[in-house]
Protein backbone atom coordinates (compact mmCIF):
# COMPACT_ATOMS: atom_id res chain seq x y z
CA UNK A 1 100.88 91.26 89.71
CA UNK A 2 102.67 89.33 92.33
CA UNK A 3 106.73 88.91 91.97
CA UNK A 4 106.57 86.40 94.83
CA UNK A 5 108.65 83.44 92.98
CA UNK A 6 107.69 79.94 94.53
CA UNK A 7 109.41 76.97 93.36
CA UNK A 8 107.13 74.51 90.93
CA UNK A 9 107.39 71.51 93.77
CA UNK A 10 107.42 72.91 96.83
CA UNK A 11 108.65 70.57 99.72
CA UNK A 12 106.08 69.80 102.28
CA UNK A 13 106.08 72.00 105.64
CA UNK A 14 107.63 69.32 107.48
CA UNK A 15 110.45 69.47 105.15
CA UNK A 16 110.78 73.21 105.27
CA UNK A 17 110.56 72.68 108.94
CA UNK A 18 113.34 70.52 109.13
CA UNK A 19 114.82 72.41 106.53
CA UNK A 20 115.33 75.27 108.81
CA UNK A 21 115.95 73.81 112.25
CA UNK A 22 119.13 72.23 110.61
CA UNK A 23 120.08 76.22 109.47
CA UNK A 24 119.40 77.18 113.02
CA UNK A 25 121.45 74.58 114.59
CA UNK A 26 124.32 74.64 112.54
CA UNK A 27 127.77 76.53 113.31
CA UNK A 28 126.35 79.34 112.91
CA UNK A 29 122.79 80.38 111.58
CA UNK A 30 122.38 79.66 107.68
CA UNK A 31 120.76 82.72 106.83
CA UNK A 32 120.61 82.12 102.97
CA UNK A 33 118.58 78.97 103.37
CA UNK A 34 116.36 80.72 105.85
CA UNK A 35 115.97 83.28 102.85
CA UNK A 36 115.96 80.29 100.02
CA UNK A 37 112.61 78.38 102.17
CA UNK A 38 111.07 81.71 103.63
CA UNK A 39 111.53 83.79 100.54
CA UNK A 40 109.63 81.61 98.01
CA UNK A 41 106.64 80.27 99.88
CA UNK A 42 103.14 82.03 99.56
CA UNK A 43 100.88 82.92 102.75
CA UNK A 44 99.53 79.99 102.82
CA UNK A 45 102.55 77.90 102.45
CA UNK A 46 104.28 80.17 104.98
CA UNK A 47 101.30 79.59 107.57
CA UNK A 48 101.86 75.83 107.32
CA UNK A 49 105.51 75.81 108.27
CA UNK A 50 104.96 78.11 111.12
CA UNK A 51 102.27 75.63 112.49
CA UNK A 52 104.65 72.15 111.76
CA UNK A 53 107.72 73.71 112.98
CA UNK A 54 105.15 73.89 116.18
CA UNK A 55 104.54 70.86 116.07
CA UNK A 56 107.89 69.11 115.79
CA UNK A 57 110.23 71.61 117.60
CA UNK A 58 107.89 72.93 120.57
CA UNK A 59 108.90 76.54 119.17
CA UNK A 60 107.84 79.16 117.81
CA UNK A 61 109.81 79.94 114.42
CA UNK A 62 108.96 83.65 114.61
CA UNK A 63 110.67 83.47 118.08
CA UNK A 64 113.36 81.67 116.48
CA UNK A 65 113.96 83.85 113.47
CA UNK A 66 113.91 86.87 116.07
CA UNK A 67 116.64 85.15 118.34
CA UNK A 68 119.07 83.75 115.22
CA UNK A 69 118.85 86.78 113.08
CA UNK A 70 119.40 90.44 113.49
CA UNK A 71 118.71 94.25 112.33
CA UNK A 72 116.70 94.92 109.35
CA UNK A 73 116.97 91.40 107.67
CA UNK A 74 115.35 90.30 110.95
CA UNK A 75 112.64 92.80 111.14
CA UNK A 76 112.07 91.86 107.62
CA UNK A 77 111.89 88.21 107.27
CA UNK A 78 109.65 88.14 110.41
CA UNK A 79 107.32 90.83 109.11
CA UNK A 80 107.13 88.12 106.13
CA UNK A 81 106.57 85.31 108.10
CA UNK A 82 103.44 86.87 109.43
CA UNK A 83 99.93 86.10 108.33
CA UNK A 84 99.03 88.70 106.10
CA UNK A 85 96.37 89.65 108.54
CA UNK A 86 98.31 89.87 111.25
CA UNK A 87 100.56 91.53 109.82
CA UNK A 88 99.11 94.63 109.00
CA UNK A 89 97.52 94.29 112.58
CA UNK A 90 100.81 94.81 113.93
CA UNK A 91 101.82 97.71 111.74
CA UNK A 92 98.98 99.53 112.58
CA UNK A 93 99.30 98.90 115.98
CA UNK A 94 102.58 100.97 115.89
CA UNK A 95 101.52 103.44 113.67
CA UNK A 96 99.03 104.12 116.18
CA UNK A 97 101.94 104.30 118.68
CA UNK A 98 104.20 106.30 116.66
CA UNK A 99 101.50 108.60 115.66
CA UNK A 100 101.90 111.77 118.28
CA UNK A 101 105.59 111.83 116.40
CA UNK A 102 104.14 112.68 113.12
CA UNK A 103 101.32 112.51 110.89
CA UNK A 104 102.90 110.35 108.40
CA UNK A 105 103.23 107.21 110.43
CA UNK A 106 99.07 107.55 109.96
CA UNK A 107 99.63 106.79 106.67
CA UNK A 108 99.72 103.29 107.03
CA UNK A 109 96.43 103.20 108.73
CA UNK A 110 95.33 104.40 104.91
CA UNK A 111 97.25 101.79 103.40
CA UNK A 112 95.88 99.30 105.13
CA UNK A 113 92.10 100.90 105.18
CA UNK A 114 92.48 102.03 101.34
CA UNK A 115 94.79 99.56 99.48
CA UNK A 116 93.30 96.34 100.78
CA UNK A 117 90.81 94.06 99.34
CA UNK A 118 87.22 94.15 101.22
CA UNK A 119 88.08 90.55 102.74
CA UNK A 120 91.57 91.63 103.86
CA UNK A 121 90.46 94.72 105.68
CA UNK A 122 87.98 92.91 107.72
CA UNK A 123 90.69 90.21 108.52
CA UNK A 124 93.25 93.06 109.78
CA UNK A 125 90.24 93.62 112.24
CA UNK A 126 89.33 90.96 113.41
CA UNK A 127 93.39 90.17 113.81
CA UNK A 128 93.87 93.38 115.78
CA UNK A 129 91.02 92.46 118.09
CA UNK A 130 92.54 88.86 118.68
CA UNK A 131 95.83 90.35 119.42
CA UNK A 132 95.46 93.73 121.49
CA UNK A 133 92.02 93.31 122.91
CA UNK A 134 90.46 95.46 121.63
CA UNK A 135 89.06 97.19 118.43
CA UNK A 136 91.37 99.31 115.93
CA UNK A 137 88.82 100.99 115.47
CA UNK A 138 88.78 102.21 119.20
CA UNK A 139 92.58 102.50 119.42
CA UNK A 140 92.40 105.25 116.33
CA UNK A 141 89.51 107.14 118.21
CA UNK A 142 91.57 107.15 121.28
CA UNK A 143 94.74 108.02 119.89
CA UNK A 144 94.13 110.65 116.92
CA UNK A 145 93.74 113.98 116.80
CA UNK A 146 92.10 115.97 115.76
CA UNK A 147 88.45 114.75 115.53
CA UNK A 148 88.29 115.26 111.82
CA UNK A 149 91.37 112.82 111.28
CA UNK A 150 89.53 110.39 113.84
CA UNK A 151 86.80 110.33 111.83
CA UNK A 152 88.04 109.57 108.85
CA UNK A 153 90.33 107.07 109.33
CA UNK A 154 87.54 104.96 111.66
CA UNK A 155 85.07 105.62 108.35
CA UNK A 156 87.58 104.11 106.16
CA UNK A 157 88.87 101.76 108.90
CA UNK A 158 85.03 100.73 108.93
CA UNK A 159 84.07 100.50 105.27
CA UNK A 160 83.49 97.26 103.30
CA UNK A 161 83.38 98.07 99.92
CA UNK A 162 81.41 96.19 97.05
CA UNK A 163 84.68 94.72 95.05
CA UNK A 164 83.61 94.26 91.91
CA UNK A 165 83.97 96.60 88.71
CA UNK A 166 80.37 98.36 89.07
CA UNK A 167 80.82 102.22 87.69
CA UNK A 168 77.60 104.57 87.48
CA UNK A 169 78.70 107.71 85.73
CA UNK A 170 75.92 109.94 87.24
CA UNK A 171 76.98 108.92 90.58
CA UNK A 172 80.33 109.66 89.75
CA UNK A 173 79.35 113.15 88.28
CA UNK A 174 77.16 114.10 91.52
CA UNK A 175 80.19 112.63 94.02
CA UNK A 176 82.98 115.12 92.01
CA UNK A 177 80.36 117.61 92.37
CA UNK A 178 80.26 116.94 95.60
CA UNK A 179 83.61 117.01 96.49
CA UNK A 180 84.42 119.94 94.81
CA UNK A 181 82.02 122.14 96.75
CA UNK A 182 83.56 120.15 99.84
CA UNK A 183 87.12 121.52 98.47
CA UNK A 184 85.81 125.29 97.42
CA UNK A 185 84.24 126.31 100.92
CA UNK A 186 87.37 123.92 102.82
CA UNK A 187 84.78 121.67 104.55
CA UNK A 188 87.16 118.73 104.19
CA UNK A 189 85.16 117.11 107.21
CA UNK A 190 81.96 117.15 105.94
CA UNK A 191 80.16 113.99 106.24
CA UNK A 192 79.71 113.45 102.96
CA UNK A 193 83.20 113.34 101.90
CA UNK A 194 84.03 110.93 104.08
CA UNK A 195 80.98 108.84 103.05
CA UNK A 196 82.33 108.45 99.70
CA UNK A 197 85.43 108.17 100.38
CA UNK A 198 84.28 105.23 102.56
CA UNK A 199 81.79 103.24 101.08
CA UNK A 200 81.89 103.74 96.91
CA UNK A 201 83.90 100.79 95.33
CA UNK A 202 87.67 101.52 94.26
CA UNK A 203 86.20 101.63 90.02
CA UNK A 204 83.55 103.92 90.97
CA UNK A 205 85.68 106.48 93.06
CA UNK A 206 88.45 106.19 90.34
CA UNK A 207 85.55 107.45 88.49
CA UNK A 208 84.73 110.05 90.30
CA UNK A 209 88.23 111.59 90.39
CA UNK A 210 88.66 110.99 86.48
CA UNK A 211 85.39 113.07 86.14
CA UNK A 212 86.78 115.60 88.95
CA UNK A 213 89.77 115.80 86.55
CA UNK A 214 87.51 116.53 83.26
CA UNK A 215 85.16 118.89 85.18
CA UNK A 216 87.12 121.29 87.35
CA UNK A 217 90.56 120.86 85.38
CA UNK A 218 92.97 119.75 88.37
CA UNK A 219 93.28 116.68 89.93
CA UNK A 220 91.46 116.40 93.00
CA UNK A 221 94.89 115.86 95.36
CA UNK A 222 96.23 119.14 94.12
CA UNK A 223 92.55 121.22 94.91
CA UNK A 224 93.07 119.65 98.22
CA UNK A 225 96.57 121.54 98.95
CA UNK A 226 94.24 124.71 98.63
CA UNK A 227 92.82 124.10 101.49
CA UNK A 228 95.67 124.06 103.86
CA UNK A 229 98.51 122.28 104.98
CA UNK A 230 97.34 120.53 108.07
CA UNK A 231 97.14 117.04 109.12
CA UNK A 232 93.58 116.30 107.64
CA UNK A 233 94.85 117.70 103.96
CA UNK A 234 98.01 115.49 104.07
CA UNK A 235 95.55 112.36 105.18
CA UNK A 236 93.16 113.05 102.15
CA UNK A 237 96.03 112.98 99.95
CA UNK A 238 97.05 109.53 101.25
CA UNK A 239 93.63 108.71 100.88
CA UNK A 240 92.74 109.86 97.22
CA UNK A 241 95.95 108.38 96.40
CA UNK A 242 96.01 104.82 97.78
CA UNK A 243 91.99 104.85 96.28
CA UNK A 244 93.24 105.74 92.70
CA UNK A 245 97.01 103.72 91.81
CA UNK A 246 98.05 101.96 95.02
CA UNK A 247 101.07 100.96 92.73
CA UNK A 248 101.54 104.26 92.48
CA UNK A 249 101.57 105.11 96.35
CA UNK A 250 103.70 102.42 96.98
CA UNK A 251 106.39 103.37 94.55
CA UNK A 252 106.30 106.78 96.07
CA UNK A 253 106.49 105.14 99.44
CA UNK A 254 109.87 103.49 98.39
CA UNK A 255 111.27 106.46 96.56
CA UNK A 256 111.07 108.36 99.57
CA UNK A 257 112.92 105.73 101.72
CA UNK A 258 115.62 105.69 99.79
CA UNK A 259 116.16 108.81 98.59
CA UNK A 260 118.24 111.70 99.86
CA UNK A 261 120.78 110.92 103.12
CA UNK A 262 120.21 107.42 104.73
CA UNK A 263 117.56 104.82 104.39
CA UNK A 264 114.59 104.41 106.03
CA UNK A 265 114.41 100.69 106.01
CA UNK A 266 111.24 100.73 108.29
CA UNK A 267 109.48 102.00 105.05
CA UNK A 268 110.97 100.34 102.37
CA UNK A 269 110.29 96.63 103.92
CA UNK A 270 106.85 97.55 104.43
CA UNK A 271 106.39 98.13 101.26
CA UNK A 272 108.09 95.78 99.51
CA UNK A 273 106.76 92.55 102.35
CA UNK A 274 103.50 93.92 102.29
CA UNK A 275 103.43 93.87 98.32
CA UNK A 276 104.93 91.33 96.93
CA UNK A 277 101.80 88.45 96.90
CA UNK A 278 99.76 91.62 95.76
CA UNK A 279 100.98 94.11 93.08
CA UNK A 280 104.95 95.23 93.45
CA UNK A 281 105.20 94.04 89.55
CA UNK A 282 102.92 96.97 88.97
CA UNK A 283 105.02 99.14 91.51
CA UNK A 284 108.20 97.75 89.98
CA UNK A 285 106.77 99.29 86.48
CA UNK A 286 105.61 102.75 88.14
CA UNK A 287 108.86 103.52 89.69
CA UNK A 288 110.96 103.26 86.87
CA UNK A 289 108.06 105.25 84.78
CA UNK A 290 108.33 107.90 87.46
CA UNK A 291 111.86 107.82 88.49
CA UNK A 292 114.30 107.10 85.52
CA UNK A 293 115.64 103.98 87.19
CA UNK A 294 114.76 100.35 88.29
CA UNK A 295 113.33 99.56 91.17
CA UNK A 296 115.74 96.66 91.31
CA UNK A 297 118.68 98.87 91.19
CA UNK A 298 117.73 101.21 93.92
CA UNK A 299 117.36 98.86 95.88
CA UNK A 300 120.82 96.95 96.22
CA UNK A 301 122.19 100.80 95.68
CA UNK A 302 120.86 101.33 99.37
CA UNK A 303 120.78 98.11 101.09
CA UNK A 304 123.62 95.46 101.92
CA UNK A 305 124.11 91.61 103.21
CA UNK A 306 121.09 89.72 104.06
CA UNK A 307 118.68 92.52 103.86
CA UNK A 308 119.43 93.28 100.33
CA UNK A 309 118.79 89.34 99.58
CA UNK A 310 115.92 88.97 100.97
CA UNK A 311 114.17 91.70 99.28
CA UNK A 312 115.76 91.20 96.05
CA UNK A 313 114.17 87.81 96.57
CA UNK A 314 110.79 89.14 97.19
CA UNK A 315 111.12 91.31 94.19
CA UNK A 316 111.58 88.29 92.57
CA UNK A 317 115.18 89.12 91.10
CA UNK A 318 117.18 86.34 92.98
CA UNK A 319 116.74 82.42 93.26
């Protein structure tokens, strides 16, 4: 569920437009009625003020934004303001770029690849194409390392996945099967792992690691840590995880951002933006299941000023 609030009449998109001109050329830039129009308008609606403000002002209002607004608010209303699409384009364009400093900026390739719908995933393609030229497909093969990483992520980059609730329980027995022999000799990269993990529908690989679970007695993430600690094993882990509870990924994604000394703001508007028209109600519910505490509070514990009201906003906590 979706804590995106958006107001019962909505003004049209050439009053938003005007709407936010008049904040930009004011004494001073209004940033809470940036956040009251922004903040509580869907994709769609979003996509439509973009194009009028065009239209009327000769300007582009993500240029705009960027040149009235500043430091993490700015990064994070923009990131909003994006098309979905084009959105996650851009954040796995600099994953991509930011990759040689660590494997876990790769992990947003898998969030986008594994936590998608079908329909989305193909978008984000097609977007990154429009936008850098080429495929992202190519960019991962050019940029990861090693080969077995490469190879995944273009697999799962690649898939399109049947998306509705189809579960065949002897395909789910033979697939943990399967995998576990994959996991017992550490042949991570065998084909056929990646095949599943590619191609089988999100119910039927939930499945599959429900009947990994019953058969072999762990859960199929921890097996994986047998194997090693390398860049492939962390990957999978990613991988098995944004397959089986995104919600639950994407509370872990924020826990980590906040917790411990500083804030790693990057992460936490990523996935908080990239959320909120999906499921952050769910991730909302998982974090304080997992974590003692509301999401809600931990957030305005570790952010300030127009940052924190934005994504309070998002979360759907503030009018």
């Amino acid at each position: 569920m979706a804590t995106l609030t958006v107001p019962h009449n909505v003004p049209t998109p050439t009053q938003d437009a005007g709407a936010l001109k008049k904040a930009f050329d004011g004494f001073g830039t209004d940033e809470g009625k940036v956040i009251r129009i922004l903040g509580h308008r869907n994709a769609r609606q979003r996509r439509q003020i973009r194009d009028t403000y065009l239209q009327l002002y000769n300007e582009s209002l993500i240029d705009r934004l960027y040149s009235e607004l500043s430091g993490d608010f700015r990064k994070a209303i923009i990131l909003w303001t994006y098309d979905p699409c084009e959105r996650d384009a851009k954040l796995a364009r600099k994953a991509l770029e930011n990759s040689q400093k660590g494997v876990e900026h790769l992990k947003i390739i898998v969030e986008i690849a594994c936590a998608s719908s079908p329909n989305h995933l193909v978008a984000v393609r097609q977007a990154y194409i429009s936008l850098f030229q080429c495929s992202l497909e190519e960019d991962i093969a050019s940029i990861v390392s090693p080969s077995s990483l490469t190879n995944l992520l273009v697999a799962l980059m690649s898939s399109y996945r049947y998306d509705k609730e189809v579960v065949d329980s002897a395909i789910s027995n033979s697939d943990a099967s399967r995998l576990h022999e994959a996991i017992k000799t550490k042949q991570l990269d065998y084909d056929h792992v990646y095949w599943i993990l590619s191609t089988r529908n999100f119910y039927q690989l939930r499945a599959t690691f429900a009947c990994y679970k019953k058969t072999f007695g762990n859960l199929i993430a921890q097996d994986i840590t047998s194997c090693g600690n390398g860049k492939l094993e962390s990957v999978l882990k990613v991988v098995i995880c944004c397959l089986e509870s995104p919600e639950i990924h994407f509370a872990e994604v924020i826990r980590d951002a906040i917790d411990g000394f500083g804030t790693d703001e990057d992460c936490l508007t990523r996935a908080i933006v990239t959320r909120a028209e999906i499921d952050l109600m769910k991730v909302r519910e998982h974090y304080q299941n997992l974590h003692k505490t509301s999401l809600d509070k931990a957030v305005v514990g570790d952010t300030s000023g127009d940052y924190e009201d934005f994504l309070m906003t998002l979360l759907g906590a503030r009018i």
